[in-house]
C-alpha atoms as a PDB file:
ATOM      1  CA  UNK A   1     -95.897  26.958 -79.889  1.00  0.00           C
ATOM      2  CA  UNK A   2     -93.015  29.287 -79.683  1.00  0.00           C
ATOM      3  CA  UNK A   3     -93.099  32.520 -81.368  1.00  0.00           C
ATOM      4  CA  UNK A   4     -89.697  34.027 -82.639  1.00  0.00           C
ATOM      5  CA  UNK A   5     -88.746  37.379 -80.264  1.00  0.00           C
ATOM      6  CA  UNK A   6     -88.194  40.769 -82.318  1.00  0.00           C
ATOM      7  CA  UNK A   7     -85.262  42.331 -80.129  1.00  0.00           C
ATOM      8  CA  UNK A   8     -81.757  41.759 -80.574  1.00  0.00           C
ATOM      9  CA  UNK A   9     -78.322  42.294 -79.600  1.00  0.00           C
ATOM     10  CA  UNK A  10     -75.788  42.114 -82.315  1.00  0.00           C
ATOM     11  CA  UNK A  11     -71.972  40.747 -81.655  1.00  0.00           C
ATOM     12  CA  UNK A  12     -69.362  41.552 -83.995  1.00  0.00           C
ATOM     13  CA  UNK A  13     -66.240  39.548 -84.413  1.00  0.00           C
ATOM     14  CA  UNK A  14     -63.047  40.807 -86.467  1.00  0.00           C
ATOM     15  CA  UNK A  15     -60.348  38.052 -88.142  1.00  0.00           C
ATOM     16  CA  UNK A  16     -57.092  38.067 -86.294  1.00  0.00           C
ATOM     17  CA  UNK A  17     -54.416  36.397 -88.166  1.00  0.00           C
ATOM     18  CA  UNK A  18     -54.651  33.317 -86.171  1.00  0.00           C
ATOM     19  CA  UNK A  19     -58.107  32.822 -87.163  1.00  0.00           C
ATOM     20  CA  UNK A  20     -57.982  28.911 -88.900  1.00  0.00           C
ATOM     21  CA  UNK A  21     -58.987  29.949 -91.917  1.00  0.00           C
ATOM     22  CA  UNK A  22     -58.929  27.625 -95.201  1.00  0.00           C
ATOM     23  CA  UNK A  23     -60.331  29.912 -97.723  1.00  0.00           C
ATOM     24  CA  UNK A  24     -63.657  32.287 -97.675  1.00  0.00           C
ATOM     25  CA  UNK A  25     -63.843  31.695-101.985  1.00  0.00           C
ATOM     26  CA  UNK A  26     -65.951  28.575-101.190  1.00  0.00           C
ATOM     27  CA  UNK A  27     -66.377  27.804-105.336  1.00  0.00           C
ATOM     28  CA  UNK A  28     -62.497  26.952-105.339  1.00  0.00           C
ATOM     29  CA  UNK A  29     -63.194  23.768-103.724  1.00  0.00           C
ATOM     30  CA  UNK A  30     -64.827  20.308-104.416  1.00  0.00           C
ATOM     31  CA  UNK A  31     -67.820  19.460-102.822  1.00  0.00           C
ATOM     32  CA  UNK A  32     -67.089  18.498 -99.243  1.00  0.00           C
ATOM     33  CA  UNK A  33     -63.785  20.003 -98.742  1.00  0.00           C
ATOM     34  CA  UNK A  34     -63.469  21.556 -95.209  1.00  0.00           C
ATOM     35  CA  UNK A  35     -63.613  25.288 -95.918  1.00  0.00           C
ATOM     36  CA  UNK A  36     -63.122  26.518 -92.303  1.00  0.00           C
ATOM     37  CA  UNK A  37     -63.004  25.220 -88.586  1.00  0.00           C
ATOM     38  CA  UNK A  38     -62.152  26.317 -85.341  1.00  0.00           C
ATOM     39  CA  UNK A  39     -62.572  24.249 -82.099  1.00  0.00           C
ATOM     40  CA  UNK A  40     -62.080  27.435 -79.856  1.00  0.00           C
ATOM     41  CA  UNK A  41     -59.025  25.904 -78.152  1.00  0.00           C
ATOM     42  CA  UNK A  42     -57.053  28.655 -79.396  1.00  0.00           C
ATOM     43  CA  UNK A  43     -58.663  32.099 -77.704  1.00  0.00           C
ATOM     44  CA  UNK A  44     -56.393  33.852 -80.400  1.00  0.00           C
ATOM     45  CA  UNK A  45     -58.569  32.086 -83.546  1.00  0.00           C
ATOM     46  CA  UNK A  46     -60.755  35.451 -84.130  1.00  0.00           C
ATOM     47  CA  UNK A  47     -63.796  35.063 -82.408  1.00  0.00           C
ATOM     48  CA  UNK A  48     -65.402  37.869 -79.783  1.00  0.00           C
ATOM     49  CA  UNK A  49     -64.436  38.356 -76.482  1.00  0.00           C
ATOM     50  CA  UNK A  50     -67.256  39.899 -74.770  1.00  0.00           C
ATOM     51  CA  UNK A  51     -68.551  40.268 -71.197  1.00  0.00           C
ATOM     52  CA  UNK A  52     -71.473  42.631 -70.070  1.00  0.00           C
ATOM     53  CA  UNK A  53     -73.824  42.419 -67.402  1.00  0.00           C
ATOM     54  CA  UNK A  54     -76.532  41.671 -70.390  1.00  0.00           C
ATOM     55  CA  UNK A  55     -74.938  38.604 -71.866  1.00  0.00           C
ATOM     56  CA  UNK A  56     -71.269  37.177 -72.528  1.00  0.00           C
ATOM     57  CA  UNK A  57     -69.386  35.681 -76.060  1.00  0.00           C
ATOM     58  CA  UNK A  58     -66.325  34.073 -75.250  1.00  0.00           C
ATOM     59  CA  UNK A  59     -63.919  31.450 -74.978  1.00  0.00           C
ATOM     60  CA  UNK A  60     -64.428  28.998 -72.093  1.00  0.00           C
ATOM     61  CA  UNK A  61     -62.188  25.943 -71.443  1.00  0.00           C
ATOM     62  CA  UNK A  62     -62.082  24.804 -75.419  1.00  0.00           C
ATOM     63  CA  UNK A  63     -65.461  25.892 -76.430  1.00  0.00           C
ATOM     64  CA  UNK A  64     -67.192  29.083 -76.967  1.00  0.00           C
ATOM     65  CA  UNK A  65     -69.993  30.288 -74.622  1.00  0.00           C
ATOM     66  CA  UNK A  66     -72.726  32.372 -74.976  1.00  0.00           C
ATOM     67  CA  UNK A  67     -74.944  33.217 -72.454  1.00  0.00           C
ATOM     68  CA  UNK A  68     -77.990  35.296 -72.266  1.00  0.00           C
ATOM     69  CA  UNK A  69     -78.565  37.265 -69.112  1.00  0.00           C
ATOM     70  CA  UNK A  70     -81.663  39.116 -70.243  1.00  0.00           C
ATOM     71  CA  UNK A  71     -84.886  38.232 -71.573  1.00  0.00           C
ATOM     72  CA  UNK A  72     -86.312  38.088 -75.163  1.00  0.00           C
ATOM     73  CA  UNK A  73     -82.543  38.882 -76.492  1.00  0.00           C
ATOM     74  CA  UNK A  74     -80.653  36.828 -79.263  1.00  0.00           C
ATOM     75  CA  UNK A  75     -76.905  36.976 -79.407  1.00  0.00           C
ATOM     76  CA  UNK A  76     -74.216  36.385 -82.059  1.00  0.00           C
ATOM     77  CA  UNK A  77     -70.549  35.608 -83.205  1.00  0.00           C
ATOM     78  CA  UNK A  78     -69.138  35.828 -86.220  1.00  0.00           C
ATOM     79  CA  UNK A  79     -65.942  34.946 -87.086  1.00  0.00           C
ATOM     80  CA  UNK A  80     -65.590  37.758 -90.229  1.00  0.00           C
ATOM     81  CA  UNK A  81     -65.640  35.848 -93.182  1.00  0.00           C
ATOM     82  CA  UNK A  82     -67.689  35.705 -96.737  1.00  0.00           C
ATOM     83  CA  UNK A  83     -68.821  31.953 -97.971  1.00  0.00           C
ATOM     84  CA  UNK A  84     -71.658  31.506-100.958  1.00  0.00           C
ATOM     85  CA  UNK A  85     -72.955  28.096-100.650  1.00  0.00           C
ATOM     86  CA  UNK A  86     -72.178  26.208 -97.386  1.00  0.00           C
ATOM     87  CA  UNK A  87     -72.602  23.697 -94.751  1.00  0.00           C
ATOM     88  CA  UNK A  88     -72.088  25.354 -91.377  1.00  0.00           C
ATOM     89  CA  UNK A  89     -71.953  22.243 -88.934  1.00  0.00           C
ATOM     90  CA  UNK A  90     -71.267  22.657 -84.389  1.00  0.00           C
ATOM     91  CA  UNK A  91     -71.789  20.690 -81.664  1.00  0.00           C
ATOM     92  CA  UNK A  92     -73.949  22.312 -79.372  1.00  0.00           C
ATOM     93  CA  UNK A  93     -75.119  21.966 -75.575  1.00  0.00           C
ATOM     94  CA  UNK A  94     -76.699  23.645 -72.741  1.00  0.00           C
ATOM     95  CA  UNK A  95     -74.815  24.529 -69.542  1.00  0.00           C
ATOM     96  CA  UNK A  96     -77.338  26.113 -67.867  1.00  0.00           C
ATOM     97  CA  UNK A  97     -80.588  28.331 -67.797  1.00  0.00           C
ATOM     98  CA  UNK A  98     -83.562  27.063 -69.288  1.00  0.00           C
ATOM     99  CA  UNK A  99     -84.524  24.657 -71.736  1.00  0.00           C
ATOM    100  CA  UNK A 100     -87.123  27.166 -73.438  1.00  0.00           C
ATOM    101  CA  UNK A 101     -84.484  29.002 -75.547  1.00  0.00           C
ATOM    102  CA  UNK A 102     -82.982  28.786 -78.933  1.00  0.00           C
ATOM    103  CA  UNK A 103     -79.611  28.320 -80.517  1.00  0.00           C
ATOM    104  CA  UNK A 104     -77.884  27.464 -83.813  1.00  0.00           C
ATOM    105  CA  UNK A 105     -75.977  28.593 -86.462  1.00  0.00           C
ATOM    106  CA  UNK A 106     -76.002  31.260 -89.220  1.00  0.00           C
ATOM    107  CA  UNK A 107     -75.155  32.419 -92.882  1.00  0.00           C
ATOM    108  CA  UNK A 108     -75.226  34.806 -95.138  1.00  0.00           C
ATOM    109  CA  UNK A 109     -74.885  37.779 -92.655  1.00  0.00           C
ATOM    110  CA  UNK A 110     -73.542  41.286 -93.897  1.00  0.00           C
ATOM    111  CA  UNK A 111     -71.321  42.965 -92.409  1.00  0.00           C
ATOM    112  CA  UNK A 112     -73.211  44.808 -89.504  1.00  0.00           C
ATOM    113  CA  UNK A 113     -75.076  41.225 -89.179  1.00  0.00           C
ATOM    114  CA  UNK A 114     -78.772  42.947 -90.471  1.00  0.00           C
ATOM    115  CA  UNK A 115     -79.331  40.591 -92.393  1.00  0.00           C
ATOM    116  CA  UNK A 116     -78.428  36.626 -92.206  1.00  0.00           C
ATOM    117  CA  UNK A 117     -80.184  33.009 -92.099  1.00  0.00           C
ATOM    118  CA  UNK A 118     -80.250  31.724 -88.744  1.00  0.00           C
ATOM    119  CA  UNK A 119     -81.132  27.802 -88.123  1.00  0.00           C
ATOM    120  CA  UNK A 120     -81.927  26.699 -84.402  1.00  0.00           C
ATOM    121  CA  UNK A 121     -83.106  24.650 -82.137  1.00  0.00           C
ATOM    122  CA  UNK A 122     -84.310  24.667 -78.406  1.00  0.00           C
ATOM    123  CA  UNK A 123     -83.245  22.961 -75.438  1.00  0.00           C
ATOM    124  CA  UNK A 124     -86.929  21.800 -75.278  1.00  0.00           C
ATOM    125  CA  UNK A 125     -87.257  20.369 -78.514  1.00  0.00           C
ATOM    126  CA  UNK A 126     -88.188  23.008 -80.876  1.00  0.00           C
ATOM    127  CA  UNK A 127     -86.777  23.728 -84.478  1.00  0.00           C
ATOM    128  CA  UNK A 128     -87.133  26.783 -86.801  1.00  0.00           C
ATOM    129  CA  UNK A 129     -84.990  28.431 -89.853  1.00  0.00           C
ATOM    130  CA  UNK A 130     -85.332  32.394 -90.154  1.00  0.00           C
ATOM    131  CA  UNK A 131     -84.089  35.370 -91.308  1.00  0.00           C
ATOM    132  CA  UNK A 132     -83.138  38.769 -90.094  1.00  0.00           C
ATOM    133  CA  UNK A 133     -83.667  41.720 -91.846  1.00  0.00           C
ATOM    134  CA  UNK A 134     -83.061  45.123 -90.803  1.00  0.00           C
ATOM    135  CA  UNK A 135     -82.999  43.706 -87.187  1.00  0.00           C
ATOM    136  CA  UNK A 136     -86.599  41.975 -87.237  1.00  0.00           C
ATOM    137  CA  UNK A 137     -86.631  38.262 -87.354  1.00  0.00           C
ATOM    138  CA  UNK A 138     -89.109  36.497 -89.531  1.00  0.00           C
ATOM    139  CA  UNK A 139     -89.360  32.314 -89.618  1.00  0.00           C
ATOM    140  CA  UNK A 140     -89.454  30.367 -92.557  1.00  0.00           C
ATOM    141  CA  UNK A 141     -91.400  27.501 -93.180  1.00  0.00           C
ATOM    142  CA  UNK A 142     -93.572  27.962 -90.089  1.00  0.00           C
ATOM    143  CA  UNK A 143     -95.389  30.832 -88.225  1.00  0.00           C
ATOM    144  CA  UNK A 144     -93.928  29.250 -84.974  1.00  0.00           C
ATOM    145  CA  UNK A 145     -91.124  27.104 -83.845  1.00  0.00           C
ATOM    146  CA  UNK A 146     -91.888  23.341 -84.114  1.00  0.00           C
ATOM    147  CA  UNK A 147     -91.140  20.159 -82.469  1.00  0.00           C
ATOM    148  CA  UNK A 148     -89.096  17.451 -83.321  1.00  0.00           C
ATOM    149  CA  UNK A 149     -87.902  13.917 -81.763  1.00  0.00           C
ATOM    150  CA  UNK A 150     -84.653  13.987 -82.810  1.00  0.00           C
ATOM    151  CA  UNK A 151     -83.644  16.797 -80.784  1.00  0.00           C
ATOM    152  CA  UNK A 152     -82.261  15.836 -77.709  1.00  0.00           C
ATOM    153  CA  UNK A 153     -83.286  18.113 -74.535  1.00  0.00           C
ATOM    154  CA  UNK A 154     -82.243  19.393 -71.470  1.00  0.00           C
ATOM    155  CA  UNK A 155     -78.630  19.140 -71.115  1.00  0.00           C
ATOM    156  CA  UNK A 156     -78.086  16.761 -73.658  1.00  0.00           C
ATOM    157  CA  UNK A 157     -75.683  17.889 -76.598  1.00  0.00           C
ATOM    158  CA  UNK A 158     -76.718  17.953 -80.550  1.00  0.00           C
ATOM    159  CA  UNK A 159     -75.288  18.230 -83.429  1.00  0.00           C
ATOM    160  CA  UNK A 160     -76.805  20.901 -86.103  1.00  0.00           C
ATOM    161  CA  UNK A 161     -75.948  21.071 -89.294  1.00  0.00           C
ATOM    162  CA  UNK A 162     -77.381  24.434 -91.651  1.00  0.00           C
ATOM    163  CA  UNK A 163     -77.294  23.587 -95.550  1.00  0.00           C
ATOM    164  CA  UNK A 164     -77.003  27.446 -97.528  1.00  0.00           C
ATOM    165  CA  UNK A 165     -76.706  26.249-101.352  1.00  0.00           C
ATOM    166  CA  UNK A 166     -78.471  28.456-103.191  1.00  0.00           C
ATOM    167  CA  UNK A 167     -82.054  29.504-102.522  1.00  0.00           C
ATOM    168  CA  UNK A 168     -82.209  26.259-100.687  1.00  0.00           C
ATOM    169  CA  UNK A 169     -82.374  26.696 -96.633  1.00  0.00           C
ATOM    170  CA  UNK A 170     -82.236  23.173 -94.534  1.00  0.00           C
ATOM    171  CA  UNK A 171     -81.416  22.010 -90.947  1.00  0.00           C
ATOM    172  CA  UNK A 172     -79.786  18.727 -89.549  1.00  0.00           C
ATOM    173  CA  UNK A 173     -80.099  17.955 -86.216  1.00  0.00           C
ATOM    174  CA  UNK A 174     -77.939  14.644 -85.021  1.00  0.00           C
ATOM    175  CA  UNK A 175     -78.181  13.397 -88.874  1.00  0.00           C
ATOM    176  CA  UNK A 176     -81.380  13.897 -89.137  1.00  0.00           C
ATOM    177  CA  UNK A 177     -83.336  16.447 -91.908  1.00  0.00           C
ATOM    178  CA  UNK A 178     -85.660  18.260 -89.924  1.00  0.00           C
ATOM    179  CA  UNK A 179     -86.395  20.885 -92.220  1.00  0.00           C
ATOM    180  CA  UNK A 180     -85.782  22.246 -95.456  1.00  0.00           C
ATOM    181  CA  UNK A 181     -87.625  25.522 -97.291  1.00  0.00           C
ATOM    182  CA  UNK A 182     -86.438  28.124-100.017  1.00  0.00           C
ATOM    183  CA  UNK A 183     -85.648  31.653 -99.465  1.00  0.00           C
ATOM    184  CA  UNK A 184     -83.489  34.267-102.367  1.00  0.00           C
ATOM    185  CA  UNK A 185     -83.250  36.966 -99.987  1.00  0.00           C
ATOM    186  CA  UNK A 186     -78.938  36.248 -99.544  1.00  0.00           C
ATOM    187  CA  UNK A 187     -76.454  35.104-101.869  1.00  0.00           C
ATOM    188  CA  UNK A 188     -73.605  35.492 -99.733  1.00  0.00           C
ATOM    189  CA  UNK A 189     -72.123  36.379 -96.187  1.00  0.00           C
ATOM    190  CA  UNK A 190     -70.857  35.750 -92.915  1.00  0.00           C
ATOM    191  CA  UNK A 191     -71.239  32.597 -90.781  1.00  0.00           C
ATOM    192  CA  UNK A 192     -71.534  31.966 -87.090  1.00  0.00           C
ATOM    193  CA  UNK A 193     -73.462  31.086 -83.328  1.00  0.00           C
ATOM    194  CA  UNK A 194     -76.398  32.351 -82.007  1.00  0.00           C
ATOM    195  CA  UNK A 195     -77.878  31.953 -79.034  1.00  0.00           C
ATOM    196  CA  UNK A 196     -80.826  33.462 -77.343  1.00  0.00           C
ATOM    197  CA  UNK A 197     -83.879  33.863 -74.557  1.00  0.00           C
ATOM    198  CA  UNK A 198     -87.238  33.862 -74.159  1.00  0.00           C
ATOM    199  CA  UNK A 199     -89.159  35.343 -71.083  1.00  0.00           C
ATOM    200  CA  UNK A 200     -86.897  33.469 -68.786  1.00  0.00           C
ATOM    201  CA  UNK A 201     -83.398  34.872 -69.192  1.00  0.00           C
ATOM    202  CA  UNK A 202     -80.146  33.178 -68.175  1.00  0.00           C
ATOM    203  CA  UNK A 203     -79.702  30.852 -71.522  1.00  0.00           C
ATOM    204  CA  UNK A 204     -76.118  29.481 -71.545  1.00  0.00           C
ATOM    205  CA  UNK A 205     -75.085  27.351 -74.469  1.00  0.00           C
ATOM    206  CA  UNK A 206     -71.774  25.845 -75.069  1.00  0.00           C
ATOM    207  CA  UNK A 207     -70.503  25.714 -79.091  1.00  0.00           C
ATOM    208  CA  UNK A 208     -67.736  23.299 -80.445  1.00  0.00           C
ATOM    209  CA  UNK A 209     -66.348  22.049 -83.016  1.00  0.00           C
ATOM    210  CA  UNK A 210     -67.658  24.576 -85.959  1.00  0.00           C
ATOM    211  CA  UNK A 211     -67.081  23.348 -89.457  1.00  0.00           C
ATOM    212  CA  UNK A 212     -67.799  25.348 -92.870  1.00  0.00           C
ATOM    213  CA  UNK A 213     -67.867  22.936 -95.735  1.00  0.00           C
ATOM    214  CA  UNK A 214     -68.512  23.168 -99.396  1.00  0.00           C
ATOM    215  CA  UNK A 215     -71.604  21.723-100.584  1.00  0.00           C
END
């Protein structure tokens, strides 16, 4: 079983006036309206632009990258926004490293990102939702990461889906619930990609298509 790591690297993103932003008051809308999306074609949209010798968070050919060049390290973007109750939504695949890693989406994340819900999966078939709080990870649900058949591995893309409507916490993986549990800890925040290693570092995941909706 895979146990979630404790240290991480925090990526901050600021809100350029690009950014394709619908609205961050997600209670103005109807249930399903498209609240926010960005398909990183535009390197202007808002999103980090990091490279270190530790890891990178960029824009990459119409999708945004992160890899992961050191071990037991998560890394995230954010695009600077503030939602309530959401569905964050990306298509997701691996371009290199390997498969035992983790990567996802998040919600509810303050400002310095100490706090959010993070919903991922692995490259070799593993699942977990979490939270963060003041920088120490803690799963939900499980003690450990579990598997599931309806992620697809290796190199293989997937598309995850993170429900955030109320106290209610689930993940979608290629239409499929894979699970759902209850946490009060966040009302509101932030959403974004994360990405991270294990003991073997070099993760490098691709992200497109990310999609806020209202519930």
């Amino acid at each position: 079983m895979k146990i979630r790591i404790l240290f991480l690297i925090a990526i901050f993103c600021v809100v350029s006036l690009s950014c394709q932003l619908l609205t961050s008051k997600s209670s103005m809308f109807e249930s399903g309206d498209l609240l926010y999306k960005d398909g990183f074609s535009d390197p202007r949209s808002g999103w980090d632009r990091v490279q270190k010798q530790e890891y990178l968070a960029d824009y990459a050919d119409g999708v945004y990258r992160i890899k992961v060049s050191e071990p037991n390290v998560d890394v995230w973007a954010n695009p600077g926004l503030s939602f309530d109750n959401v569905i964050v939504e990306v298509d997701a695949t691996k371009g290199g490293g390997p498969d035992d890693n983790n990567f996802g989406v998040i919600c509810r994340s303050d400002q310095d990102a100490h706090r959010f819900y993070y919903f991922v999966i692995s490259s070799d078939g593993y699942y977990g939702i979490g939270k963060v709080k003041d920088d120490m990870q803690v799963l939900l649900g499980w003690d450990s990461m579990q598997p599931s058949e309806y992620i697809r591995q290796g190199y293989a893309l997937n598309h995850i889906r993170a429900d955030c409507v109320d106290n209610r916490l689930a993940l979608y993986v290629n239409g499929e619930k894979i699970l759902e549990t209850k946490d009060d800890s966040y009302i509101s925040g932030d959403v974004g990609m994360i990405a991270g290693s294990f003991d073997i570092p070099g993760v490098d995941i691709y992200f497109d298509n990310f999609l806020v909706l209202k519930p």
